[in-house]
Protein backbone atom coordinates (compact mmCIF):
# COMPACT_ATOMS: atom_id res chain seq x y z
CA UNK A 1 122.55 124.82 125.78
CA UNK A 2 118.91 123.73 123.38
CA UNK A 3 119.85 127.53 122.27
CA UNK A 4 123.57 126.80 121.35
CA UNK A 5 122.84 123.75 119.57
CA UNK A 6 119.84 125.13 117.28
CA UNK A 7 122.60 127.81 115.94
CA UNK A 8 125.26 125.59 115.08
CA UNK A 9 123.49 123.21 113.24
CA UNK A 10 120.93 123.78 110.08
CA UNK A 11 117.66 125.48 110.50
CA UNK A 12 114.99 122.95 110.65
CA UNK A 13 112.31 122.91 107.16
CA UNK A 14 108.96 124.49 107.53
CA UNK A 15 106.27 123.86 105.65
CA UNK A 16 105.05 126.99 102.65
CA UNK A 17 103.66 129.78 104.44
CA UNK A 18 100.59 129.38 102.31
CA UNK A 19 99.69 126.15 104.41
CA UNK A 20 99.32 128.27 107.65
CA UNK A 21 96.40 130.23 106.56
CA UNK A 22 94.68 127.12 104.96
CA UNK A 23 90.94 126.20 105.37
CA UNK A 24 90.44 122.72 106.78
CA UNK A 25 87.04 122.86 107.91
CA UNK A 26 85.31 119.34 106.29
CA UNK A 27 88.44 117.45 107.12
CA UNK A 28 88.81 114.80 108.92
CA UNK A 29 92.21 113.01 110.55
CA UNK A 30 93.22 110.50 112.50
CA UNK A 31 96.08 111.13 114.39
CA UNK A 32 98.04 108.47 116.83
CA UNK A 33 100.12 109.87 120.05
CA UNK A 34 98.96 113.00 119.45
CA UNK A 35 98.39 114.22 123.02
CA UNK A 36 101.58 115.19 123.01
CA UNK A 37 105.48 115.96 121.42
CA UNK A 38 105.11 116.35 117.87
CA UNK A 39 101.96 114.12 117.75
CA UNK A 40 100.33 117.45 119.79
CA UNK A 41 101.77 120.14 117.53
CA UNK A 42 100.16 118.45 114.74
CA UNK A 43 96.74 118.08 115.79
CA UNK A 44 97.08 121.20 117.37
CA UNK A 45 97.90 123.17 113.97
CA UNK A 46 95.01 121.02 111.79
CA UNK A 47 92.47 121.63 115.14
CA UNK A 48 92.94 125.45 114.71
CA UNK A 49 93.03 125.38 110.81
CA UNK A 50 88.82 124.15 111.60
CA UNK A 51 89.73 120.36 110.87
CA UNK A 52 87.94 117.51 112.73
CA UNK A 53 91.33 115.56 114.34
CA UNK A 54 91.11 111.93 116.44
CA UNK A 55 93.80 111.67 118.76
CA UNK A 56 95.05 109.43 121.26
CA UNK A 57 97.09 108.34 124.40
CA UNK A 58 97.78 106.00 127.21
CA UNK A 59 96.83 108.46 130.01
CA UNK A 60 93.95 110.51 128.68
CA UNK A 61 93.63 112.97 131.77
CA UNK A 62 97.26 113.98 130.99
CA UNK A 63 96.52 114.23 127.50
CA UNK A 64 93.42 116.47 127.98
CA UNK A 65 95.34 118.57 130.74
CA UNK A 66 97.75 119.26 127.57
CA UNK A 67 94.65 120.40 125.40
CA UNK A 68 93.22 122.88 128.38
CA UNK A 69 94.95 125.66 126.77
CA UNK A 70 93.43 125.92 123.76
CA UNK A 71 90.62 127.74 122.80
CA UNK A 72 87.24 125.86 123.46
CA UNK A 73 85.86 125.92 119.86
CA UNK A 74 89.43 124.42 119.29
CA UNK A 75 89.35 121.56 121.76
CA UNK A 76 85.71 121.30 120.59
CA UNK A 77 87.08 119.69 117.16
CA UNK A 78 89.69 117.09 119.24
CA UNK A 79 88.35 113.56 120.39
CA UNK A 80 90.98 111.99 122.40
CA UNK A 81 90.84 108.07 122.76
CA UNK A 82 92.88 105.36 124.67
CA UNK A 83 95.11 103.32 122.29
CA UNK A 84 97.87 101.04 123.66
CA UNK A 85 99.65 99.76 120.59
CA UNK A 86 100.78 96.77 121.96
CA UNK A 87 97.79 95.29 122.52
CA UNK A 88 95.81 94.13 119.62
CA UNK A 89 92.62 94.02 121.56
CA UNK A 90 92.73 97.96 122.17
CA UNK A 91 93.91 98.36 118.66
CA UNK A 92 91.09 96.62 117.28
CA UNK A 93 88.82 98.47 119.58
CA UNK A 94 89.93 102.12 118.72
CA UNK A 95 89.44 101.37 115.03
CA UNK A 96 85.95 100.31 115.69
CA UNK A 97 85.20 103.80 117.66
CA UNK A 98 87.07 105.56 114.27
CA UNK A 99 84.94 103.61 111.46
CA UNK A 100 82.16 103.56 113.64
CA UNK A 101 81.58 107.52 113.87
CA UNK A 102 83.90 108.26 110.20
CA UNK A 103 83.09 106.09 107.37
CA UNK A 104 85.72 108.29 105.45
CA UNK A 105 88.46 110.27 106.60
CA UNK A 106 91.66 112.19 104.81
CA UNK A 107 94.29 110.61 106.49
CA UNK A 108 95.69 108.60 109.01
CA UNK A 109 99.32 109.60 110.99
CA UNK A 110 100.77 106.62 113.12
CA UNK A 111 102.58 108.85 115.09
CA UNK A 112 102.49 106.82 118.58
CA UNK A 113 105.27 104.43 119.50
CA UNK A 114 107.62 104.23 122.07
CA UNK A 115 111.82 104.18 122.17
CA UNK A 116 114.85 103.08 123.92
CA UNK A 117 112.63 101.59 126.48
CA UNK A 118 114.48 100.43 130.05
CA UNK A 119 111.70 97.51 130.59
CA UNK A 120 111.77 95.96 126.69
CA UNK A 121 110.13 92.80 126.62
CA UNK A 122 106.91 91.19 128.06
CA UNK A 123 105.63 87.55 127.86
CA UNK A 124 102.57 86.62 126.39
CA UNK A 125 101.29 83.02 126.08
CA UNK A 126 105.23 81.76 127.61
CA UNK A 127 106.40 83.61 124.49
CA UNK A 128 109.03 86.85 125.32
CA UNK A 129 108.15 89.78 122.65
CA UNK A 130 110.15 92.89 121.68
CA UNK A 131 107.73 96.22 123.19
CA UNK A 132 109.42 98.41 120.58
CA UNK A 133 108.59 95.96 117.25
CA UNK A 134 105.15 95.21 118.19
CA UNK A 135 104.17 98.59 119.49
CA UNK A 136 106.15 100.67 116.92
CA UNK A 137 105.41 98.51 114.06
CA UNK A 138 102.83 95.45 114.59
CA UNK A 139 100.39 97.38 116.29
CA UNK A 140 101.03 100.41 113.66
CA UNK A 141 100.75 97.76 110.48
CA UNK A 142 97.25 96.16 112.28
CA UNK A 143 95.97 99.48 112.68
CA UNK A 144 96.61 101.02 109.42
CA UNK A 145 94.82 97.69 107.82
CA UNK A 146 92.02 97.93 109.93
CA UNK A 147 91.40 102.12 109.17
CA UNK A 148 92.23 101.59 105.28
CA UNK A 149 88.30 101.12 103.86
CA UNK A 150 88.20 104.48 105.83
CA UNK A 151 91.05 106.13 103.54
CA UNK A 152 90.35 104.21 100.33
CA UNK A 153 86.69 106.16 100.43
CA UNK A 154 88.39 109.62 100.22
CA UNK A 155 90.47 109.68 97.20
CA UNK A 156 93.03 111.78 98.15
CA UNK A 157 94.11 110.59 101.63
CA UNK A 158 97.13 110.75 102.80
CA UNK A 159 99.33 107.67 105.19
CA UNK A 160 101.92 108.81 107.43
CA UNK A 161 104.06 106.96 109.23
CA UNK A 162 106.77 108.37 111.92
CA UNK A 163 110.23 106.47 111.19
CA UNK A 164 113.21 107.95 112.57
CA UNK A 165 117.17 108.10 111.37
CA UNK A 166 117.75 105.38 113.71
CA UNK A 167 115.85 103.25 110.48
CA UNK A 168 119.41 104.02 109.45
CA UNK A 169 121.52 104.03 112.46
CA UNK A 170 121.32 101.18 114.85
CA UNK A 171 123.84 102.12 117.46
CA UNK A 172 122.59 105.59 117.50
CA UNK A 173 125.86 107.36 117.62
CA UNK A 174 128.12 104.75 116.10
CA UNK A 175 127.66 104.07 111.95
CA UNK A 176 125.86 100.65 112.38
CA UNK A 177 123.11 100.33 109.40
CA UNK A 178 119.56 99.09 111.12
CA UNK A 179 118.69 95.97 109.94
CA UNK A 180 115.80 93.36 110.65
CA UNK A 181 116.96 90.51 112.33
CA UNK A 182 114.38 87.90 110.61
CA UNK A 183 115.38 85.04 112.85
CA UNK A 184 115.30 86.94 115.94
CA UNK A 185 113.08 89.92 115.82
CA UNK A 186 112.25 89.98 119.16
CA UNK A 187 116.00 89.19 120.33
CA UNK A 188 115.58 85.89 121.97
CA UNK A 189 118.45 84.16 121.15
CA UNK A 190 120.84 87.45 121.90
CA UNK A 191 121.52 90.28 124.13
CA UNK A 192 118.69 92.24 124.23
CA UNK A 193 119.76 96.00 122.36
CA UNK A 194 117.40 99.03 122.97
CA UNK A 195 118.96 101.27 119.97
CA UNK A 196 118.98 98.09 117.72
CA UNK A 197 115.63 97.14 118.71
CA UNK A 198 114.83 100.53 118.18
CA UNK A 199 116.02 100.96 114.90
CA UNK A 200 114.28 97.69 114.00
CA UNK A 201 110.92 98.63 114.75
CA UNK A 202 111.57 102.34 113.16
CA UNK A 203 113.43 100.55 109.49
CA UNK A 204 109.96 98.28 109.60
CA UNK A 205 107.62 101.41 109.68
CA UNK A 206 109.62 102.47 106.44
CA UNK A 207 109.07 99.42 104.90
CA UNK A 208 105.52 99.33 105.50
CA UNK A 209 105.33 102.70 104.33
CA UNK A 210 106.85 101.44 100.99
CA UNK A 211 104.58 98.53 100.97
CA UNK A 212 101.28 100.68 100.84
CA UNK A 213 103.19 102.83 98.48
CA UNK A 214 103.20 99.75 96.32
CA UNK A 215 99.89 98.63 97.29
CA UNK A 216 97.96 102.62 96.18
CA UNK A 217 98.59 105.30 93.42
CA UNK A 218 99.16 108.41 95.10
CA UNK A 219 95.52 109.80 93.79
CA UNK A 220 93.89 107.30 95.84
CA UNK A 221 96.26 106.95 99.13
CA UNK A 222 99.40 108.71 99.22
CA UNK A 223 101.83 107.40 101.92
CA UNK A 224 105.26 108.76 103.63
CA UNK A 225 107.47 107.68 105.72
CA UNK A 226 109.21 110.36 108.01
CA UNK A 227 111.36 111.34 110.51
CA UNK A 228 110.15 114.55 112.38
CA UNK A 229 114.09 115.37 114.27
CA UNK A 230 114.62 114.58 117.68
CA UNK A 231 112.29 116.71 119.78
CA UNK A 232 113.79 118.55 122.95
CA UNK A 233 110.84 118.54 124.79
CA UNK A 234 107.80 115.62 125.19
CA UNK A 235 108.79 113.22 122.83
CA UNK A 236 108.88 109.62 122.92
CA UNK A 237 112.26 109.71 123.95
CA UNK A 238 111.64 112.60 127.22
CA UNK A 239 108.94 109.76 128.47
CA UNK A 240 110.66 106.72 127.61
CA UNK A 241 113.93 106.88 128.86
CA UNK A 242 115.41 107.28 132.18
CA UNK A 243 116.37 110.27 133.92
CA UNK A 244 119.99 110.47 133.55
CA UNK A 245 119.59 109.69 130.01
CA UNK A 246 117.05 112.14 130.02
CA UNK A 247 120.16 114.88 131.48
CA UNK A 248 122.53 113.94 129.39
CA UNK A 249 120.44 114.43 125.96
CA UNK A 250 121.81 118.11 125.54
CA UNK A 251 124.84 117.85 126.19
CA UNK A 252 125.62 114.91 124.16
CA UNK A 253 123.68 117.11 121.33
CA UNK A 254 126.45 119.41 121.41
CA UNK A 255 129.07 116.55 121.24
CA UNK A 256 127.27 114.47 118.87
CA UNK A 257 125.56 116.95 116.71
CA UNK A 258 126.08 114.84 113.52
CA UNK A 259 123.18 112.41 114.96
CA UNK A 260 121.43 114.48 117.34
CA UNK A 261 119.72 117.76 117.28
CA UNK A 262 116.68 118.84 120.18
CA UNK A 263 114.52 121.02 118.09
CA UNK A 264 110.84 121.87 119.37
CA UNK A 265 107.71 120.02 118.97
CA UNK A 266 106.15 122.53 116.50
CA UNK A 267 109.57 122.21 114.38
CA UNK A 268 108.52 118.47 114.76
CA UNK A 269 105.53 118.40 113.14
CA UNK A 270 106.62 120.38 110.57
CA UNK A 271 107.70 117.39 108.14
CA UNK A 272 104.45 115.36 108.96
CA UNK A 273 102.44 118.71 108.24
CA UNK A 274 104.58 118.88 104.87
CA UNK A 275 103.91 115.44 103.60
CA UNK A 276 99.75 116.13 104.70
CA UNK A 277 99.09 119.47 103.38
CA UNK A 278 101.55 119.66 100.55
CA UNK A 279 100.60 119.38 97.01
CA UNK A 280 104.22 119.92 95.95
CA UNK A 281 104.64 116.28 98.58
CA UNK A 282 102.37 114.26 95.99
CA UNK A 283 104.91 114.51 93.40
CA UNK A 284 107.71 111.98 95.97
CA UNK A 285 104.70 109.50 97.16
CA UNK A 286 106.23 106.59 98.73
CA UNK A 287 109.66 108.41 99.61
CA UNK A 288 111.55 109.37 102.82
CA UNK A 289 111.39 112.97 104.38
CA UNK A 290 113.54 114.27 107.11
CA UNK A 291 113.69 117.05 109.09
CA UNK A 292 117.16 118.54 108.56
CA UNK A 293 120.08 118.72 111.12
CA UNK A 294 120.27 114.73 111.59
CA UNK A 295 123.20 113.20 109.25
CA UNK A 296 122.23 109.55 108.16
CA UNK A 297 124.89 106.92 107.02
CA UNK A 298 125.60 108.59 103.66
CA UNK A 299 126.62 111.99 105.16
CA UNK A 300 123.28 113.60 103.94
CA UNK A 301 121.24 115.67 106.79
CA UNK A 302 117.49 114.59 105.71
CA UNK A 303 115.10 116.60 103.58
CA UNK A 304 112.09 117.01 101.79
CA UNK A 305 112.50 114.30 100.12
CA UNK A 306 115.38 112.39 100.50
CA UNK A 307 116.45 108.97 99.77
CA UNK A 308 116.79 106.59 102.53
CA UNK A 309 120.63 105.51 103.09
CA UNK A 310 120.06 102.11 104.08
CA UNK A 311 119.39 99.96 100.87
CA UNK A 312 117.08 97.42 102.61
CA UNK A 313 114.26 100.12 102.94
CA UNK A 314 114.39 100.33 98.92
CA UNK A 315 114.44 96.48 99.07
CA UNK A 316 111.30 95.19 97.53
CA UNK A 317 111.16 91.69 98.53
CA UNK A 318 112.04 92.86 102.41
CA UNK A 319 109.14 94.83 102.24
CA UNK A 320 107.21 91.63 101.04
CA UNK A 321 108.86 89.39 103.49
CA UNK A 322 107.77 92.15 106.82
CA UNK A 323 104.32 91.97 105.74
CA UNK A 324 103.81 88.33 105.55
CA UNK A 325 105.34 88.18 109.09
CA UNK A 326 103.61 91.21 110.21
CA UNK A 327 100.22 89.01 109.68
CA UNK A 328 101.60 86.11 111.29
CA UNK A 329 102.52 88.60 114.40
CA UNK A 330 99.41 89.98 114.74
CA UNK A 331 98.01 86.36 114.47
CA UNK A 332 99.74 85.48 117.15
CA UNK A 333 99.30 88.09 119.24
CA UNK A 334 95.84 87.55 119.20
CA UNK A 335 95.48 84.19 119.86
């Protein structure tokens, strides 16, 4: 059926050919969830190009059972560390470990972050919080602030962050723009919505994408948002959601093609590969890119670049308004 639905719809992008032969012995990259999905086909690709990469996961014997294959001079340039984004503690101790052995690096890919999950909420301090929004974007936004001396010493570095279309979609397969519910991020006060929630946390890593955007000239730090396509095989999605859901994912591909399309993991790292390598990607710092085959709100199937349909992630004072309650967040998350 995965075969069926890749010729119907649009072939994904791939980055220039030139890339695939490039030296990146010297460089250096930090790389969240990249033990596996898309996360592993990236590291994997700047790993055999000679490049230094620092990787994480939750379960790290999994995550070095997926390296095994490589070659050893390969795995040789991959550290792999625990980082649980949800917890500000292990956030704060995995960027020690990075600044601690790289005072500068060439850029930084929040990559990890979870979706759709069954179990959404914990309690901390008699307080209920949203797993999606502080994992996906609170523990991405504390992270990125905590590795940027690391970045602003390499002029030239690049910021990724992994949005999706669902920054654009909240309901997934109906037309629903995301939005962020400022008075109830964390859905308190309503019925708790995994694709809303979802699309939440994904619309916020766009707008802290735009933020930094703001915040650097593209010679110093030059940031993208992205959204890699739905992967087929272990993605975020494969490991967060249940098994029926899990069953149905093809099929409804087929049915739903306009919003879904399973491509592979190395197709998925292809746009995060585009916007890091890329000299042509310098020229659209700040802006969207999309893998192809995934129609957002306005029709459009992605691209390299291509404008976000959902005007609040153009919205300057939203951005303004995330970060100031990003800092509270982490604030309190730490207390």
């Amino acid at each position: 059926m995965e075969d069926l639905v890749r010729r119907i719809m649009p072939r994904s992008l791939r980055i220039d050919p030139s890339l695939r032969n490039i030296d990146l012995s010297g460089k250096r990259y930090v790389i969240t969830g990249g033990s596996s999905g898309s996360g592993q086909a990236t590291v994997e690709f700047l790993a055999k190009q000679g490049a230094e990469v620092i990787t994480t996961g939750r379960d790290l014997a999994r995550g070095r059972q997926n390296f095994e294959s490589l070659p050893l001079a390969v795995q040789g340039r991959i550290t792999l560390l625990h980082l649980d984004l949800e917890n500000m503690e292990s956030v704060e101790k995995f960027a020690a470990e990075v600044n601690k052995k790289w005072q500068s690096f060439d850029a930084l890919v929040n990559n990890a972050g979870g979706a759709l999950t069954k179990n959404g909420t914990f309690e901390l301090n008699g307080k209920t919080y949203d797993k999606q929004f502080v994992g996906n974007h609170i523990g991405v936004f504390h992270l990125s602030n905590l590795l940027l001396p690391g970045l602003e010493a390499n002029d030239g570095a690049r910021l990724i962050n992994v949005s999706s279309v669902m920054h654009d979609q909240a309901k997934g397969l109906q037309s629903t723009q995301a939005q962020i519910h400022w008075d109830d991020i964390h859905a308190r006060k309503r019925k708790f919505d995994g694709f809303d929630q979802y699309a939440q946390s994904k619309l916020a890593n766009l707008l802290h994408a735009k933020s930094l955007a703001r915040k650097y000239d593209k010679d110093n730090i030059a940031v993208f948002p992205v959204h890699p396509g739905t992967i087929s095989k272990g993605s975020r999605f494969g490991r967060s959601m249940g098994p029926l859901m899990r069953a149905m994912m093809v099929p409804l591909s087929i049915l739903m093609g306009p919003i879904m399309r399973p491509i592979t993991k190395e197709d998925g790292a292809q746009t995060t590969l585009h916007c890091l390598l890329s000299e042509e990607a310098l020229n659209h710092h700040g802006v969207y890119h999309a893998q192809t085959g995934l129609k957002h709100s306005d029709g459009v199937r992605g691209g390299w670049p291509y404008r976000s349909a959902n005007p609040l992630s153009h919205d300057e004072a939203a951005q303004d308004q995330l970060w100031s309650l990003s800092e509270e967040l982490v604030a309190e998350l730490k207390a």
